[in-house]
Protein backbone atom coordinates (compact mmCIF):
# COMPACT_ATOMS: atom_id res chain seq x y z
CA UNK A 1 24.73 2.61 -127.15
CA UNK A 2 23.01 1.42 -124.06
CA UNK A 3 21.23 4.51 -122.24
CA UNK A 4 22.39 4.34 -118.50
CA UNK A 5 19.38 5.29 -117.21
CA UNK A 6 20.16 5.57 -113.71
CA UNK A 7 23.14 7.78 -114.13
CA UNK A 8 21.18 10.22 -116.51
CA UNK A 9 17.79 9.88 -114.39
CA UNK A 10 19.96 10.91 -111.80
CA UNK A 11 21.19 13.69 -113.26
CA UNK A 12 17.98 15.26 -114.24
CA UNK A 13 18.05 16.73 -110.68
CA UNK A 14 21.48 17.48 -110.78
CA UNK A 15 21.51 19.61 -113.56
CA UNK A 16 21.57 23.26 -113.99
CA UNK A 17 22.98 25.96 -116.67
CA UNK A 18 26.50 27.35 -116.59
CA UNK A 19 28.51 29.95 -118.05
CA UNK A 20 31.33 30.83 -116.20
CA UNK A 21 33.85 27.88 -116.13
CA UNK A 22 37.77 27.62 -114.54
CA UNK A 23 40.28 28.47 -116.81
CA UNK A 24 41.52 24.83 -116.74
CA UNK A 25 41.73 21.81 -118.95
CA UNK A 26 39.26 19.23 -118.60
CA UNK A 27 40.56 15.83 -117.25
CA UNK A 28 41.74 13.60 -120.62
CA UNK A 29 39.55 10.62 -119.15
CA UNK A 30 36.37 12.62 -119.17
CA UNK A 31 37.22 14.38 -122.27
CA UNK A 32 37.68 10.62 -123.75
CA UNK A 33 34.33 9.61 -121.62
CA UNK A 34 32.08 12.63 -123.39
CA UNK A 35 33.64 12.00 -126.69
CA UNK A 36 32.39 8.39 -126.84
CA UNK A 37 29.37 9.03 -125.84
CA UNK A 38 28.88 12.03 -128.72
CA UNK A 39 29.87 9.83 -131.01
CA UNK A 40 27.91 6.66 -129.87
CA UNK A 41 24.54 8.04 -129.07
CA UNK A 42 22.95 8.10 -132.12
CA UNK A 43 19.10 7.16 -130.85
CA UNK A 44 17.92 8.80 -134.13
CA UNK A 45 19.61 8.93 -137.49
CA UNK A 46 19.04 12.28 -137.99
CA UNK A 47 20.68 14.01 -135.09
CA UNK A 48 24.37 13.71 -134.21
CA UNK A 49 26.72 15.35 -131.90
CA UNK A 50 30.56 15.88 -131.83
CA UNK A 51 32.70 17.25 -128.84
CA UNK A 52 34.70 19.87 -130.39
CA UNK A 53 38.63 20.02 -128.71
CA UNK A 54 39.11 23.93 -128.72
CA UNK A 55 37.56 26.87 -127.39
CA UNK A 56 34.75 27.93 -129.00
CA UNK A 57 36.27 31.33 -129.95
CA UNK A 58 34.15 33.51 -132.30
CA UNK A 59 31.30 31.14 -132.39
CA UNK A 60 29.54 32.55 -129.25
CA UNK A 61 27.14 35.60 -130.48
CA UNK A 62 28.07 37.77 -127.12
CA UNK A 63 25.66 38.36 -124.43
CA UNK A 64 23.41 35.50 -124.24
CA UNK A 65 20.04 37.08 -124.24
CA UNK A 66 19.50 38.13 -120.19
CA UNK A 67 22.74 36.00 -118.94
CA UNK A 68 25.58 37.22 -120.06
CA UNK A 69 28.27 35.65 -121.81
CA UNK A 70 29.98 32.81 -121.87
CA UNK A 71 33.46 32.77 -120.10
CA UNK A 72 36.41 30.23 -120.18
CA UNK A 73 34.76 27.20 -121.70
CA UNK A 74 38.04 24.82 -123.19
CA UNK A 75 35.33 22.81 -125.54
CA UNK A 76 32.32 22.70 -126.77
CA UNK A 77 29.86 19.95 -128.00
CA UNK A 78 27.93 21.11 -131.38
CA UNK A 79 24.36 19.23 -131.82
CA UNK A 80 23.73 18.52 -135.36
CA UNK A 81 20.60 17.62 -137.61
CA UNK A 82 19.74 16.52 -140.67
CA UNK A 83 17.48 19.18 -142.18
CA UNK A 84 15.63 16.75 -144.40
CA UNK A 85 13.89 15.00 -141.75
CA UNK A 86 10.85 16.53 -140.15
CA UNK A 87 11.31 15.37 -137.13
CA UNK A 88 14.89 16.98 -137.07
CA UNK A 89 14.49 19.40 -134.47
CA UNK A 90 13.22 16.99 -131.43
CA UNK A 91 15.70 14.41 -132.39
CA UNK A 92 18.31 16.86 -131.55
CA UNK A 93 16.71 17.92 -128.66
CA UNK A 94 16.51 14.55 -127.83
CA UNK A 95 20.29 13.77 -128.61
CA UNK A 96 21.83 16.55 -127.32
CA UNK A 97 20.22 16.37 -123.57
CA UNK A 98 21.48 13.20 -123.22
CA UNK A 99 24.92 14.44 -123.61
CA UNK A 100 24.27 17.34 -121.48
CA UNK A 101 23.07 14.47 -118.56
CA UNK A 102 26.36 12.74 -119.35
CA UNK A 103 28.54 15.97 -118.90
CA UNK A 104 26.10 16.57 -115.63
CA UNK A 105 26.86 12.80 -114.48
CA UNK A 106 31.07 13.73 -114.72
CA UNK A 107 30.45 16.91 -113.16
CA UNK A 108 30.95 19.00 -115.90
CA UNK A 109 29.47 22.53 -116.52
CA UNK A 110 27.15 22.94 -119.54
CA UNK A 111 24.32 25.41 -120.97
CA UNK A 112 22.07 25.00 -124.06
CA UNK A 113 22.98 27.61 -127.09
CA UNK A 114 20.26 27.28 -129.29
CA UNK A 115 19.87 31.51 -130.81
CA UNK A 116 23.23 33.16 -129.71
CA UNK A 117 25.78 31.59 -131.61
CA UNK A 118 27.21 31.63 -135.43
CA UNK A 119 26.46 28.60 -136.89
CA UNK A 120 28.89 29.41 -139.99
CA UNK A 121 31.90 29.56 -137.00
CA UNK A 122 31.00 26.12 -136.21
CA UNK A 123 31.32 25.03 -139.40
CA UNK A 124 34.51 26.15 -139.87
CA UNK A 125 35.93 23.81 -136.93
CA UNK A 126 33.62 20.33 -137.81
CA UNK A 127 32.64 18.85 -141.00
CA UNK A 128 28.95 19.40 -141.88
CA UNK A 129 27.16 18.03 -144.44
CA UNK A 130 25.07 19.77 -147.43
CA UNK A 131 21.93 18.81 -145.68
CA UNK A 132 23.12 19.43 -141.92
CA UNK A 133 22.38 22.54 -139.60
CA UNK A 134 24.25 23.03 -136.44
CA UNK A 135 20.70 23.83 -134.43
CA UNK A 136 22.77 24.30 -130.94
CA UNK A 137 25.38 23.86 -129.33
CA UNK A 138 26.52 23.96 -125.33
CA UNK A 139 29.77 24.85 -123.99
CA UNK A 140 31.58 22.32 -121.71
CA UNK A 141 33.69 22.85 -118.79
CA UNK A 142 34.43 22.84 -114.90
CA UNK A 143 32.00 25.59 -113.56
CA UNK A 144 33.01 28.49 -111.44
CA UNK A 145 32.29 28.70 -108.11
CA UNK A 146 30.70 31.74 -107.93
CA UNK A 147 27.74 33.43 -109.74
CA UNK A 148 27.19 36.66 -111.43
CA UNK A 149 23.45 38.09 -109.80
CA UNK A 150 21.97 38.12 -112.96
CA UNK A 151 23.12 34.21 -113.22
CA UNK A 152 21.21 33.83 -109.33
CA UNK A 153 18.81 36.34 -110.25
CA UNK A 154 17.69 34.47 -113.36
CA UNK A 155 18.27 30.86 -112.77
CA UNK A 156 18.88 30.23 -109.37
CA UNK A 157 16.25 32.10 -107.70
CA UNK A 158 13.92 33.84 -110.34
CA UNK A 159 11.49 33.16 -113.03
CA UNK A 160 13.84 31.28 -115.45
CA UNK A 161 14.08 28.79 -112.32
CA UNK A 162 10.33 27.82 -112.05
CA UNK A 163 8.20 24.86 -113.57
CA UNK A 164 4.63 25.01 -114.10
CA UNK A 165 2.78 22.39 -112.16
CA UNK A 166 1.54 19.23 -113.77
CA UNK A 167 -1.93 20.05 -114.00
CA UNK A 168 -1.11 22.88 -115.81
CA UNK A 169 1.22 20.56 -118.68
CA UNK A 170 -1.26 17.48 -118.66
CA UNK A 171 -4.24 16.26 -119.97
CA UNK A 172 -5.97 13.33 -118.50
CA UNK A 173 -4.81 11.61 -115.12
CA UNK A 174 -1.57 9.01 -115.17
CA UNK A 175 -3.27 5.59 -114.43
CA UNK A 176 0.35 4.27 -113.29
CA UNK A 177 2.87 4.68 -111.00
CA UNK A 178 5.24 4.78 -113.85
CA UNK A 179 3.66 7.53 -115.12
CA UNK A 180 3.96 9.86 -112.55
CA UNK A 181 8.19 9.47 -112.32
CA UNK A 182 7.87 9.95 -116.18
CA UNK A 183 5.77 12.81 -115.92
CA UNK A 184 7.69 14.87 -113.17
CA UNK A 185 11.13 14.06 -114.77
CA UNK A 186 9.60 15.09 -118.05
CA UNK A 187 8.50 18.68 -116.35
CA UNK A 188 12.16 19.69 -114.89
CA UNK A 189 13.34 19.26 -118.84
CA UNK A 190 14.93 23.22 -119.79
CA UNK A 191 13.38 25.19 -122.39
CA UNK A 192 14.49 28.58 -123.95
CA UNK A 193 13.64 31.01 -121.54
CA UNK A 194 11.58 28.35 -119.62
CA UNK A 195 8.55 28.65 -122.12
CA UNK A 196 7.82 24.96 -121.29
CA UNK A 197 6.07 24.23 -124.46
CA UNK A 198 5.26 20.69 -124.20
CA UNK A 199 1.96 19.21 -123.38
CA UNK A 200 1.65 15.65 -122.25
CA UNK A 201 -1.88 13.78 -123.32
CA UNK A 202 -2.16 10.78 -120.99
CA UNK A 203 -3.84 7.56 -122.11
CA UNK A 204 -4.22 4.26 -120.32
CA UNK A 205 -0.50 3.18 -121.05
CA UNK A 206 0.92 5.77 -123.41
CA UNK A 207 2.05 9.70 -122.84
CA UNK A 208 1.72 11.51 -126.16
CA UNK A 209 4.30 15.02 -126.40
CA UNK A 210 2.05 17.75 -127.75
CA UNK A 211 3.05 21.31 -128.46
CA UNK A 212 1.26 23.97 -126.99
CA UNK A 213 -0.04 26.71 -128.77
CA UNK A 214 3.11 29.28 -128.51
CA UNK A 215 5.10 30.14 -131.18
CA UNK A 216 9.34 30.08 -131.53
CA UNK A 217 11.08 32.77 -129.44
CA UNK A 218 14.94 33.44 -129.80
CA UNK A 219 15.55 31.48 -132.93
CA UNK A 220 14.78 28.08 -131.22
CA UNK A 221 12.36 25.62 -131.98
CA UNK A 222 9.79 24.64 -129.62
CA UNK A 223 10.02 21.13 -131.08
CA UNK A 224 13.70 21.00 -129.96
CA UNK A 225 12.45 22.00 -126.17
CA UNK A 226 9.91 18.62 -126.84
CA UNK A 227 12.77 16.42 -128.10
CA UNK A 228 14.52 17.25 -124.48
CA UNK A 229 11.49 16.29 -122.49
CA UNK A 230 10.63 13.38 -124.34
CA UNK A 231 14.26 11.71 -122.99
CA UNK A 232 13.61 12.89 -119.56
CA UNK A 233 10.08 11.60 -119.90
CA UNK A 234 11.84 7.87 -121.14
CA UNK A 235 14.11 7.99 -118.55
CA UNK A 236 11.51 8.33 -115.46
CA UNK A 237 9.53 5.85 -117.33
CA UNK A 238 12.28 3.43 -117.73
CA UNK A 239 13.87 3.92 -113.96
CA UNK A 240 10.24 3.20 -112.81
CA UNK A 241 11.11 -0.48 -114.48
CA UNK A 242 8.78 0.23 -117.78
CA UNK A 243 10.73 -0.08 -121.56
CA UNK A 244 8.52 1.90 -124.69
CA UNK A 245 9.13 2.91 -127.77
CA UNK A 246 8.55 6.58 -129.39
CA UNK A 247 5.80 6.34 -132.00
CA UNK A 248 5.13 9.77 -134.34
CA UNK A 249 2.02 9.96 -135.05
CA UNK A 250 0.44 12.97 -137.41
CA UNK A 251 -1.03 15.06 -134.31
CA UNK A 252 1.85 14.82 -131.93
CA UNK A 253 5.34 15.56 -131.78
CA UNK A 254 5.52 11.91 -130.35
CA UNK A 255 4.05 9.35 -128.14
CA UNK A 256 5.84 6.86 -125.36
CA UNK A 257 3.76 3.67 -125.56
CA UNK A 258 5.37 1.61 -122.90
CA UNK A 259 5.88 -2.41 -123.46
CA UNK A 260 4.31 -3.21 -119.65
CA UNK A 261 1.30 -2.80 -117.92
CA UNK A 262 2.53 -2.06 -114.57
C-alpha cells in the first residue's frame, strides 16, 4: 500500500502511549480501516501484522514494568517477524509504527508491548508460522480520559517524556532542509523506556541509522526501537517533498539515500 504520509507525519506529534481505554467497542468502520491497513502494509517481507478481534485476555504479563497494567483494551494488533531474516527486528519496528500512526490518525489509543506479554497466548488466538516470533504487540482502543500519576508522572511530565537533543543523536551537520524535518521526526520516535538508541550519521544526501553502544533492556531489541525511527525519519523526509530508498549496508542498521538533491 501507498504510505499516506501526511496523515502519519501528522501523527508523529499526535501520538502518545495509553493504557487505560473505555470499556466500549471500537466503531466497525475503524475496526475495518486498521484491519486493512495490518494486512496491507507489508513494506518488508519479513514483518507482518494482524488486528486481533478479542480482548487480549491472558496475553498481557501484568504490570507493565513502571506503568501499570493494561485496562479495557477490546483488541489488540500482534507485530510479527520472520526470525530467519536478520534484519527481522527493525522491519517490525518499522511495520508496526506505522500501524500505531494509523490507529493515532483514527484517534485510537495504543502502547508498544515489546517484554510484558506471553507470546505463547498470542499464538493461541493467530496463526504463526514455524519460523515466526510475535516480537510485540500494542493494545488498541478509545483511551480514558483520565490518567493514573504514575501514567503523568512517567510519560506526561517525567523522564520517560524527554528526547535527547539532536546534537546529542547526530553525527555530521544535515546539508538540507529535508534533512532537518527527517531528523526531528526521526528523534520523537518511542523507545523502551526512552533509551533512544539510534544514531543518525549524516552525509551529503543520505542519513545512515546506527546503533549506539547500549545493550537490550526489558527483552526488547534496540534494533526494533531503530526500525521505528527509520519510518518516522522517511516520513519527515518524504513530507519535506524528498522520495529514498532504505539501503542495509554491513555497518548500519540502515541508510535513507534520498532520490533528490533538494
Amino acid at each position: 500500500m501507498e504510505i499516506p504520509v501526511q496523515a502519519w507525519y501528522e501523527a508523529i506529534f499526535r501520538r502518545r502511549s495509553y493504557r487505560k481505554f473505555k470499556k466500549i467497542m471500537l466503531d466497525v468502520d475503524k475496526l475495518g480501516q486498521l484491519s486493512s491497513v495490518c494486512d496491507n502494509f507489508r513494506p518488508f517481507p519479513e514483518a507482518r501484522s494482524v488486528l486481533v478481534r478479542e480482548p487480549a485476555g491472558q496475553v498481557y504479563r501484568g504490570f507493565l514494568g513502571l506503568y501499570g497494567k493494561i485496562e479495557n483494551a477490546p483488541v489488540y494488533v500482534a507485530f510479527i517477524g520472520n526470525m530467519d531474516s536478520p534484519r527481522v527486528q527493525e522491519a517490525v519496528g518499522y511495520t508496526g509504527q506505522g500501524i500505531i500512526l494509523e490507529a493515532t490518525g483514527l484517534e485510537l489509543g495504543t502502547c508498544w508491548v515489546g517484554g510484558f506479554f506471553y507470546p505463547e497466548e498470542v499464538e493461541l488466538q493467530i496463526p504463526i508460522a514455524k519460523n515466526e516470533r510475535v516480537l510485540a504487540i500494542t493494545p488498541v482502543g478509545i483511551p480514558h480520559d483520565s490518567f493514573s500519576f504514575k501514567e503523568k508522572l512517567m510519560t506526561g511530565f517525567g523522564y520517560f517524556h524527554r528526547r535527547k537533543q539532536l546534537s546529542e543523536l547526530m553525527t555530521g551537520s544535515p546539508k538540507k532542509e529535508w534533512m532537518k524535518t527527517a531528523l526531528e521526526a526521526a528523534r520523537l520516535a518511542p523507545s523502551a523506556v526512552n533509551r533512544q538508541p539510534w544514531r543518525f550519521l549524516l552525509g551529503d544526501n543520505t542519513i545512515s541509522v546506527k546503533l549506539n553502544k547500549g545493550r537490550d533492556t526489558y527483552k526488547i531489541a534496540r534494533r526494533l526501537d531503530c526500525g521505528i525511527a527509520m519510518l518516522h525519519l522517511e516520513l519527515g523526509a518524504r513530507y519535506s517533498g524528498v522520495d529514498g530508498k532504505w539501503t542495509f549496508p554491513p555497518d548500519s542498521i540502515a541508510c535513507f539515500v534520498a532520490d533528490s538533491s533538494l
